[in-house]
N, C-alpha and C. Protein backbone atom coordinates (compact mmCIF):
# COMPACT_ATOMS: atom_id res chain seq x y z
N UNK A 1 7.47 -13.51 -15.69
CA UNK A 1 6.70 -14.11 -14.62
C UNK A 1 5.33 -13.42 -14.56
N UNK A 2 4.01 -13.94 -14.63
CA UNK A 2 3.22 -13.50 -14.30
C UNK A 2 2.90 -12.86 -13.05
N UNK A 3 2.07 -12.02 -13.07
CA UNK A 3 1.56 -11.02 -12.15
C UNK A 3 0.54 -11.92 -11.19
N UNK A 4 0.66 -11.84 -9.43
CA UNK A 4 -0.39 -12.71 -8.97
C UNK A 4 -1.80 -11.72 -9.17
N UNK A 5 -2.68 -12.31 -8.91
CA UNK A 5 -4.19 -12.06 -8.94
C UNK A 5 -4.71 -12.62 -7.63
N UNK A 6 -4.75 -11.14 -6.38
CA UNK A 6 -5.73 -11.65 -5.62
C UNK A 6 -7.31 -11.12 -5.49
N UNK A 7 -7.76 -11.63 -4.10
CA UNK A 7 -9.27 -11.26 -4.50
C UNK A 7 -9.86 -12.25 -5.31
N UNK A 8 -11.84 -12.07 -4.98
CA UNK A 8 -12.47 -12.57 -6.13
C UNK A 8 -13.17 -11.74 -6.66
N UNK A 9 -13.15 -11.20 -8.00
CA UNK A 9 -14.48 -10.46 -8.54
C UNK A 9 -15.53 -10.26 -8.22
N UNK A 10 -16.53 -9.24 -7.72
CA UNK A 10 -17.78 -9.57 -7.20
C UNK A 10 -18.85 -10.23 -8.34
N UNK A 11 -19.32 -11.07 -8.12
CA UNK A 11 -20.55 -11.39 -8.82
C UNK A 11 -20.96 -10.20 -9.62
N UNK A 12 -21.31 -10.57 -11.21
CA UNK A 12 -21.95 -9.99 -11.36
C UNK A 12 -21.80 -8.21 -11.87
N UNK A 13 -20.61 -8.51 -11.21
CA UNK A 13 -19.60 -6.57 -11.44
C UNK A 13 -18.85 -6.81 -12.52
N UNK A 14 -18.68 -5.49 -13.15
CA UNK A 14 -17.01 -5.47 -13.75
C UNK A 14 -16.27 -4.58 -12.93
N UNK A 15 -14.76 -5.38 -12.83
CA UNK A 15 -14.12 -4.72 -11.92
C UNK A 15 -12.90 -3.58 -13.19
N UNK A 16 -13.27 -2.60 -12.69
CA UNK A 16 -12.20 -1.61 -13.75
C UNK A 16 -10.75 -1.43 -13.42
N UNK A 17 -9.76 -1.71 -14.41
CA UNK A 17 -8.35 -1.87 -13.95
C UNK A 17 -8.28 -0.40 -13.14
N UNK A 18 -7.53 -0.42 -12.54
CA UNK A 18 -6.70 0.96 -11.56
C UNK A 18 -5.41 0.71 -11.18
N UNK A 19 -4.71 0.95 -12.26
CA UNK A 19 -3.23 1.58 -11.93
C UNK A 19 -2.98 2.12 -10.43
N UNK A 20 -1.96 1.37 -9.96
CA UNK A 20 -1.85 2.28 -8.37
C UNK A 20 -0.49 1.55 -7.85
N UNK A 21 -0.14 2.72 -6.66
CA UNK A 21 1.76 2.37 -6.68
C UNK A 21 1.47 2.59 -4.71
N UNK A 22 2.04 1.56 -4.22
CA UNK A 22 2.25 1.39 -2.49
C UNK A 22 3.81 1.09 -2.47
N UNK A 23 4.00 1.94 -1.36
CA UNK A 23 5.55 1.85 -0.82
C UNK A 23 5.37 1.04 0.90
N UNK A 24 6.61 0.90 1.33
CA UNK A 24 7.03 0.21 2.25
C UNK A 24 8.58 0.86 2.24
N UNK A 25 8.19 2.14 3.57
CA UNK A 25 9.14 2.43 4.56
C UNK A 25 9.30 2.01 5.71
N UNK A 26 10.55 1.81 6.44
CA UNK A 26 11.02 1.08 7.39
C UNK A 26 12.07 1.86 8.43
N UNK A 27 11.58 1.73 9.56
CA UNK A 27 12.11 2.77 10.54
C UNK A 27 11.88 1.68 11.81
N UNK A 28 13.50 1.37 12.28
CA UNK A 28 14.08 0.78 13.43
C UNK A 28 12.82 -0.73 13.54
N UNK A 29 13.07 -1.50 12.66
CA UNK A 29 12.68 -2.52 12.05
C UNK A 29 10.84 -2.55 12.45
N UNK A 30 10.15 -1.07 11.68
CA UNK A 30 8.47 -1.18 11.64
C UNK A 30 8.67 -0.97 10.56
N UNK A 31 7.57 -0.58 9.44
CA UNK A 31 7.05 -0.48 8.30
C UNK A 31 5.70 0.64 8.32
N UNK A 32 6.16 1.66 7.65
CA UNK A 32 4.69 2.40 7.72
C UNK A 32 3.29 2.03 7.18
N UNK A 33 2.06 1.69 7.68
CA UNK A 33 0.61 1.53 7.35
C UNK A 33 0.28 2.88 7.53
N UNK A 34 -1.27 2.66 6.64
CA UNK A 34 -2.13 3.67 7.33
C UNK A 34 -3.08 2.64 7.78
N UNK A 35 -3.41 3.64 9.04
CA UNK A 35 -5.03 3.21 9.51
C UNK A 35 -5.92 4.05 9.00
N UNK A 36 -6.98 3.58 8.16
CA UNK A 36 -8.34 4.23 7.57
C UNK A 36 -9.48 3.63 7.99
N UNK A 37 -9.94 4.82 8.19
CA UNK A 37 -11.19 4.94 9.16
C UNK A 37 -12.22 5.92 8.12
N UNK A 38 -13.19 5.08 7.84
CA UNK A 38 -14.19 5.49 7.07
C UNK A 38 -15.63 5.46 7.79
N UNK A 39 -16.71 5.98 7.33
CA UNK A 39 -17.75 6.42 8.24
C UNK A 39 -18.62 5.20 7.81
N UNK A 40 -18.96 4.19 8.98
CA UNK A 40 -19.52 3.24 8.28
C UNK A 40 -18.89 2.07 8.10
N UNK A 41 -17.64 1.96 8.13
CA UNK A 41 -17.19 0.53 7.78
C UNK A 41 -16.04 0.75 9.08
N UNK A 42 -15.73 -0.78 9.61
CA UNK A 42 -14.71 -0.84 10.36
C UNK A 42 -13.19 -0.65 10.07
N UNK A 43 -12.35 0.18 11.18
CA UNK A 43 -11.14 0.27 10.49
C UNK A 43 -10.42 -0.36 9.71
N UNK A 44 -9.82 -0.38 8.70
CA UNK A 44 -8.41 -1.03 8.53
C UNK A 44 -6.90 -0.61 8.40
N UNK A 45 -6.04 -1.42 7.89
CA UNK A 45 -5.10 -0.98 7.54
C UNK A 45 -4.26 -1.58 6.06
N UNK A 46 -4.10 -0.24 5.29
CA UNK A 46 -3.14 -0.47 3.71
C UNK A 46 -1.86 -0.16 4.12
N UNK A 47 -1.10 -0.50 2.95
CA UNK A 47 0.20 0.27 2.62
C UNK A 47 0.17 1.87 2.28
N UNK A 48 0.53 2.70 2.38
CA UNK A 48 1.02 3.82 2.04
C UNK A 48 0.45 3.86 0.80
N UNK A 49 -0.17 4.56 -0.06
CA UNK A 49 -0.51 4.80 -1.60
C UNK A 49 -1.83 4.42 -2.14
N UNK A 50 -1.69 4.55 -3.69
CA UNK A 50 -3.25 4.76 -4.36
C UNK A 50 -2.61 4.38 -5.68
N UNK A 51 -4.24 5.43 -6.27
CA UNK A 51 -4.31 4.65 -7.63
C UNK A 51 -3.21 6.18 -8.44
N UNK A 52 -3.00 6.18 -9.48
CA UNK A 52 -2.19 6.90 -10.40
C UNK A 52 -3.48 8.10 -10.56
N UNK A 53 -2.90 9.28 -10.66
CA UNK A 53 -4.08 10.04 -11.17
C UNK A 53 -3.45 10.38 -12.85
N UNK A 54 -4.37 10.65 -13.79
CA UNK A 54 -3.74 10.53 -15.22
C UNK A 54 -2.14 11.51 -15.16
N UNK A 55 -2.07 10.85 -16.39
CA UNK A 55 -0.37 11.23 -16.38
C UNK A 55 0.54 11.19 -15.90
N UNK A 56 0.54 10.56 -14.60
CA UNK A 56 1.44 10.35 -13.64
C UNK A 56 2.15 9.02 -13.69
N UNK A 57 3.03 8.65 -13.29
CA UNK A 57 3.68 7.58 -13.51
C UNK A 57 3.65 6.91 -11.81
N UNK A 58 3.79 5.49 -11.61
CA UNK A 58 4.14 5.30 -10.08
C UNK A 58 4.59 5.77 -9.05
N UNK A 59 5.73 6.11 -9.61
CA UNK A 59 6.90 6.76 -8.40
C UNK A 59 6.22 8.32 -8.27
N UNK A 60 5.90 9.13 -9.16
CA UNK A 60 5.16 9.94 -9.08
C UNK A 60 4.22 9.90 -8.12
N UNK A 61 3.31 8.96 -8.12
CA UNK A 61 1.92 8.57 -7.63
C UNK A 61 2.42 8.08 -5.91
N UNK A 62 3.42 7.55 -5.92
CA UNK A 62 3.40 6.82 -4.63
C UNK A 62 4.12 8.03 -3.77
N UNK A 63 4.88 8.73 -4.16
CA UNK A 63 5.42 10.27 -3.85
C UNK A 63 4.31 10.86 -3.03
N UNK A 64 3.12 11.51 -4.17
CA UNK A 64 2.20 12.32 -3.86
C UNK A 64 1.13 11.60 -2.90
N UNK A 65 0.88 10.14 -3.10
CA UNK A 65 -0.32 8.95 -1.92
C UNK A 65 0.46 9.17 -0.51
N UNK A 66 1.75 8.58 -0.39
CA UNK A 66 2.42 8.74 0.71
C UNK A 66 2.40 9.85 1.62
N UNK A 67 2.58 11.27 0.78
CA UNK A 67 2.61 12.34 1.68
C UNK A 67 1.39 12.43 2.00
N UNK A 68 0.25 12.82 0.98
CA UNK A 68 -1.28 12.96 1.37
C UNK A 68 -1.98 12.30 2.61
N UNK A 69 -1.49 10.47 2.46
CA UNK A 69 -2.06 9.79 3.77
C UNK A 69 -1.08 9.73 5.14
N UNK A 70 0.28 9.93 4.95
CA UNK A 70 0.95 9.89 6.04
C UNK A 70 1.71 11.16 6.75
N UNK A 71 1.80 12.32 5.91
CA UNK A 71 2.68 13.21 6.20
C UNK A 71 4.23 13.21 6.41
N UNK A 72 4.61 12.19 5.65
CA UNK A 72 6.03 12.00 5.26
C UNK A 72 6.12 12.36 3.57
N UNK A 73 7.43 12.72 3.50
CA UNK A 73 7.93 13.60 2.01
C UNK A 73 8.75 12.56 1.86
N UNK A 74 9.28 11.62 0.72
CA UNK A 74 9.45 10.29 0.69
C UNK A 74 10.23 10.54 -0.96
N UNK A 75 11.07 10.00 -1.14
CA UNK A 75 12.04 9.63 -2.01
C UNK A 75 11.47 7.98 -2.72
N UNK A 76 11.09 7.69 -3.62
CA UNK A 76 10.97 6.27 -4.29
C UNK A 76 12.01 5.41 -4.11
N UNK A 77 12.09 4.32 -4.07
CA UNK A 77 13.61 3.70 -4.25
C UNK A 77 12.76 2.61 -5.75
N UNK A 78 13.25 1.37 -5.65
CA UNK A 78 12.91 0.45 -6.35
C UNK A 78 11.36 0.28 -5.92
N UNK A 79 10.95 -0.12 -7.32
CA UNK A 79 10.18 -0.82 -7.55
C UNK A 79 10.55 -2.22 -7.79
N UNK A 80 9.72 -3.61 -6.73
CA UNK A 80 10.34 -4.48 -6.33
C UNK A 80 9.53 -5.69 -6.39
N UNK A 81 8.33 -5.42 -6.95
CA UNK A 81 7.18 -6.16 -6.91
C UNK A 81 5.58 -5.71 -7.61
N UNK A 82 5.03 -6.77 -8.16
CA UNK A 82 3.57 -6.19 -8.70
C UNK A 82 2.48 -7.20 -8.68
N UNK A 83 1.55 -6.45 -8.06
CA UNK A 83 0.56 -7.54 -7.59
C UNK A 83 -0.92 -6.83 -7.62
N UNK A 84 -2.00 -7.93 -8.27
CA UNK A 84 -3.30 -7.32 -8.78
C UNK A 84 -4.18 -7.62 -7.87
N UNK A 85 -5.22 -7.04 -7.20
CA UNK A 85 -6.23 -6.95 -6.14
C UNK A 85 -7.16 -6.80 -6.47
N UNK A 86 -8.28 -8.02 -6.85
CA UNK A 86 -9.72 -7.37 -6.59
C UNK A 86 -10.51 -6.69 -5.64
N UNK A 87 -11.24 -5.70 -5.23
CA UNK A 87 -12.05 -5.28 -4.10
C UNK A 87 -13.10 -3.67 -4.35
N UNK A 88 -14.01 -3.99 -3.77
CA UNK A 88 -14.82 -3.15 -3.78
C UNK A 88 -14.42 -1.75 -3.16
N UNK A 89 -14.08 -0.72 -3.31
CA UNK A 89 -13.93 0.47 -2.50
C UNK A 89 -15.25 0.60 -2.00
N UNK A 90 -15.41 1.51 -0.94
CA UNK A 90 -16.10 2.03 0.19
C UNK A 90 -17.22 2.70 -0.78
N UNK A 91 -16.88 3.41 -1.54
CA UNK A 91 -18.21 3.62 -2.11
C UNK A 91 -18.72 2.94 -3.27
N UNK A 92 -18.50 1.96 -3.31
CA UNK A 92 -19.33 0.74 -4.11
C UNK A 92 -18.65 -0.27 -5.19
N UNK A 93 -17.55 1.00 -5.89
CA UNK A 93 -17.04 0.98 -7.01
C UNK A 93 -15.74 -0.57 -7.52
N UNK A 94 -16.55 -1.42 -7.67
CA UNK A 94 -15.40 -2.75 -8.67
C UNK A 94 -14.42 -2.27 -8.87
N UNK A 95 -13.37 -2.63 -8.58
CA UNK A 95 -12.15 -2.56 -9.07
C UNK A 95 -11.05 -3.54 -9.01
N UNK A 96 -10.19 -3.36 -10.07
CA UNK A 96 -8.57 -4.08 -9.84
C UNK A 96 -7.61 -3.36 -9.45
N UNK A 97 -7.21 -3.12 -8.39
CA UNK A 97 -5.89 -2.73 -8.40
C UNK A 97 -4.44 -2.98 -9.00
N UNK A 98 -4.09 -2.57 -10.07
CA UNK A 98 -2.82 -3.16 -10.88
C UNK A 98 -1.77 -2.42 -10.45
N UNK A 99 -1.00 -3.25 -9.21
CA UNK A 99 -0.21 -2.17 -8.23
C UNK A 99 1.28 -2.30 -8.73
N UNK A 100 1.65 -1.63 -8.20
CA UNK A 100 3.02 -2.25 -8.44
C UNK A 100 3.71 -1.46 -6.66
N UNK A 101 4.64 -2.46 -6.36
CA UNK A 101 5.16 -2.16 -4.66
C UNK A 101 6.34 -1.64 -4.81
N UNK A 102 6.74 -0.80 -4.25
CA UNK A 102 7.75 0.19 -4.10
C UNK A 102 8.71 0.07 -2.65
N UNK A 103 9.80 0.18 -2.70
CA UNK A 103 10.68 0.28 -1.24
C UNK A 103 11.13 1.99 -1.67
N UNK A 104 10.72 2.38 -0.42
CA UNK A 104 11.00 3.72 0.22
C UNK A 104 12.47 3.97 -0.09
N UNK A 105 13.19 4.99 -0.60
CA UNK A 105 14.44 4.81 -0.19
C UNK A 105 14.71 6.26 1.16
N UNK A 106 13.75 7.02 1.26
CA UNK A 106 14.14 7.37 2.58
C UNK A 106 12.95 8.57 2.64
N UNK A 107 12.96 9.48 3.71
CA UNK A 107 11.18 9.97 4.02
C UNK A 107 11.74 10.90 5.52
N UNK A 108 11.01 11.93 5.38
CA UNK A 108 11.22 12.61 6.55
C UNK A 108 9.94 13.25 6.62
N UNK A 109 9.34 14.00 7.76
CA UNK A 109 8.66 14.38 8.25
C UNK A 109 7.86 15.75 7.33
N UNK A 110 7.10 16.33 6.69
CA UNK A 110 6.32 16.82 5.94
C UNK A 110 4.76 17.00 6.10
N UNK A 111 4.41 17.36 7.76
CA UNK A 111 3.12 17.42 7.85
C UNK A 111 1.88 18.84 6.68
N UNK A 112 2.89 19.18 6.25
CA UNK A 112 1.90 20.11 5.48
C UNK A 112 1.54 19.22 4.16
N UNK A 113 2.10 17.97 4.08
CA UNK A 113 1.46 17.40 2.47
C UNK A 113 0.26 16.32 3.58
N UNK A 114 0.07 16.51 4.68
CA UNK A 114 -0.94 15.43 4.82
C UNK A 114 -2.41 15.90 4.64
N UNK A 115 -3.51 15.66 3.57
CA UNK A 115 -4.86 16.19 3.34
C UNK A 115 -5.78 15.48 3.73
N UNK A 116 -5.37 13.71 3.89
CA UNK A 116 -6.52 13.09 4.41
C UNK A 116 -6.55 12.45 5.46
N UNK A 117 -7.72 13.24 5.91
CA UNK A 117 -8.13 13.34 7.52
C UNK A 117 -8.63 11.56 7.98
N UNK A 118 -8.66 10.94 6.86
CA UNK A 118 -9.34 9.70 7.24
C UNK A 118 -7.92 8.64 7.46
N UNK A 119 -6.73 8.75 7.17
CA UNK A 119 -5.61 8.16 7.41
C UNK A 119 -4.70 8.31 8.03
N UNK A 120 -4.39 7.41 9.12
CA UNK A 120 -3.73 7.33 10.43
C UNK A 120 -2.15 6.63 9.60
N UNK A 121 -0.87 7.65 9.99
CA UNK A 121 0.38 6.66 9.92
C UNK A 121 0.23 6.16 11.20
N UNK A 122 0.38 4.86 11.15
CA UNK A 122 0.96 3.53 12.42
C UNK A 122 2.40 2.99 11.52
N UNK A 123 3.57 2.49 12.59
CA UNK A 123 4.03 1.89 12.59
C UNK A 123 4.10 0.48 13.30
N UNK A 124 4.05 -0.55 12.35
CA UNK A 124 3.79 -2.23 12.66
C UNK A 124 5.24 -3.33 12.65
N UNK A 125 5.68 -3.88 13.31
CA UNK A 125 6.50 -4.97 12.56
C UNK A 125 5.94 -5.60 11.37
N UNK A 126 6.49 -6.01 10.48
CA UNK A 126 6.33 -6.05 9.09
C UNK A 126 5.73 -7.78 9.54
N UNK A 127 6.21 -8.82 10.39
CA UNK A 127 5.64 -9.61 10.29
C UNK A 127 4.01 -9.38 10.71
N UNK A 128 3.44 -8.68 11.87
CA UNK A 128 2.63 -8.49 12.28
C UNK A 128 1.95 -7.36 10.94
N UNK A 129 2.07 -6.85 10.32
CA UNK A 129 1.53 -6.10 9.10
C UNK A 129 0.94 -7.35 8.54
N UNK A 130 1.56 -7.95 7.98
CA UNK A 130 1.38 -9.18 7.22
C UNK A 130 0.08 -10.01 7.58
N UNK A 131 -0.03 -10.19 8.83
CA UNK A 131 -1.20 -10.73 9.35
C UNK A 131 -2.58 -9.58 9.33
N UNK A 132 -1.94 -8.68 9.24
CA UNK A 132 -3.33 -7.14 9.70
C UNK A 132 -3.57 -7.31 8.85
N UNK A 133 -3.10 -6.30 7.60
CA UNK A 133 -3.65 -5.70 6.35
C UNK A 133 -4.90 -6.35 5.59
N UNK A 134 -5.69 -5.02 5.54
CA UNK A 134 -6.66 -5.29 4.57
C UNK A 134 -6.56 -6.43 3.37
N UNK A 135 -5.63 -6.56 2.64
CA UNK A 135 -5.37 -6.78 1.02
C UNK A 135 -4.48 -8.13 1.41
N UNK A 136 -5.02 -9.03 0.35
CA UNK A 136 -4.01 -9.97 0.24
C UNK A 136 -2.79 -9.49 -0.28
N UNK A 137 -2.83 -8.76 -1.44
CA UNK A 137 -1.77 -8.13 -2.16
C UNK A 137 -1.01 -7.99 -1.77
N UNK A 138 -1.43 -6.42 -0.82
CA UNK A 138 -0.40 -6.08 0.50
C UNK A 138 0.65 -7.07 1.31
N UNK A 139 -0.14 -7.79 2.09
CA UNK A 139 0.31 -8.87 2.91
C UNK A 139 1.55 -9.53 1.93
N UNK A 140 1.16 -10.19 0.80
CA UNK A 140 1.95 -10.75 -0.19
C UNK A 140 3.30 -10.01 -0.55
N UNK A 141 2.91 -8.61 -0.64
CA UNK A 141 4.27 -8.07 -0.69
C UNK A 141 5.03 -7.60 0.53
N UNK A 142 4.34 -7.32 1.71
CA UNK A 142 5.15 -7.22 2.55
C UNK A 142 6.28 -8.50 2.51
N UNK A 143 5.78 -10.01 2.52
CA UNK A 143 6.42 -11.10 2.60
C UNK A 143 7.24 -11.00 1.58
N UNK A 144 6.99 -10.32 -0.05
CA UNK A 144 8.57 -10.15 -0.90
C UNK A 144 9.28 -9.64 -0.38
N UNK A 145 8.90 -8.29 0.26
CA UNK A 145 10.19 -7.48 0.96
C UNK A 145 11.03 -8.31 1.81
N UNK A 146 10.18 -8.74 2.63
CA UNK A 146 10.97 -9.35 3.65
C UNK A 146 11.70 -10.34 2.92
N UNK A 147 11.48 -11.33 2.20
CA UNK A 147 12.81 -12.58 1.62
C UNK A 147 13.51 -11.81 0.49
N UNK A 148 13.28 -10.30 0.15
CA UNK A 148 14.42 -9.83 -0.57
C UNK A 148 15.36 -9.44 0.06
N UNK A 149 15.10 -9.34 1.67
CA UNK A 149 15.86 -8.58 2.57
C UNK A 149 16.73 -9.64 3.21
N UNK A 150 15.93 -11.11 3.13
CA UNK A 150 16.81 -11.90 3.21
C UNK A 150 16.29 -12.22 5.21
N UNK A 151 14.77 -11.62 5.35
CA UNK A 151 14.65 -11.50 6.61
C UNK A 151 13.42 -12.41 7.07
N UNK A 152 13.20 -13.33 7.83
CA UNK A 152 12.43 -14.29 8.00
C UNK A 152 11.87 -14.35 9.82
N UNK A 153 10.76 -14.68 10.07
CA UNK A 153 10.66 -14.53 11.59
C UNK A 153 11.35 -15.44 12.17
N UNK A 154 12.30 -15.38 13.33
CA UNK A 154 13.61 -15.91 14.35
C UNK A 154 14.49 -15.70 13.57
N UNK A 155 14.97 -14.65 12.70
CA UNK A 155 16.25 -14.29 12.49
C UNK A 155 16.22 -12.36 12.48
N UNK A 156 15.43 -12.48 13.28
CA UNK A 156 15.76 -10.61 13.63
C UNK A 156 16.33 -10.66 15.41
C-alpha cells in the first residue's frame, strides 16, 4: 500500500526527506500532544516526536523525542502506520517528514529527560486532537488509531 502524502511543497523549494517517528499514548481515554510555542509564530500542537538523529532507528528516536518534549520515559509498542508531510519548519527549512506512527505501549513519569523548554505535554481526546493538530499527517493517524481500536465518535 502506498504511503499517503500530505501537505503541498512550497513553491519553488526542495523539500529534504526527514526520517521521523511520533507515538500516541493514551491515558483514561486522552492521547498525549505537545503544545509548542515558538517565538514568533502562534502556538500549536504535534504528536509526541521528531526526526531520527543518524543511526538511530524509530523506536529509538520516538523513545528519546517523547522524553525530551514531554517528560515521560515510554516503552515503543507497534509501529502501526506511515505517513509523509510536507511543511516548512520554523526556521525556514523545506522538508518531508517520512514518519512512521507508533502506539505507546506504556510511559511513566521521567521529568529529568525533559530538555525542551518550548514543549508543553497536554492531554486531548483523540477525537478533539484530530481536529487541533498542526499536521494533516498527524490528524490522519490519530483517525488510524482510532479504527484500529475499533473506536469511532458515539461509541465511547
Amino acid at each position: 500500500m502506498p504511503v499517503p502524502q500530505f501537505g503541498e511543497p512550497a513553491s519553488g523549494r526542495e523539500h529534504k526527506d526527514r526520517p521521523a517517528a511520533f507515538g500516541i499514548a493514551e491515558q483514561d481515554g486522552r492521547i498525549a500532544l505537545v503544545r509548542v510555542e515558538k517565538v514568533g509564530s502562534a502556538p500549536w500542537l504535534d504528536l509526541p516526536g521528531g526526526a531520527l538523529d543518524p543511526g538511530e532507528d524509530e523506536a529509538a528516536a520516538l523513545v528519546r523525542e517523547f522524553g525530551e518534549e514531554t517528560g515521560l520515559a515510554i516503552r515503543a509498542g507497534e509501529r502501526f502506520t506511515r505517513a509523509d508531510q510536507y511543511f516548512l519548519k520554523t526556521d525556514g527549512e523545506a522538508v518531508n517528514n517520512r514518519a512512521g506512527f507508533w502506539a505507546v505501549a506504556s510511559f511513566a513519569p521521567a521529568p529529568q529527560l525533559k530538555i525542551e523548554d518550548d514543549h508543553t505535554l497536554v492531554w486531548l481526546d483523540p477525537h478533539e486532537a484530530i481536529v487541533r493538530l498542526r499536521h494533516e499527517a498527524h490528524a490522519w493517524a490519530v483517525a488510524a488509531w482510532l479504527r484500529r481500536r475499533g473506536d469511532i465518535a458515539g461509541d465511547r
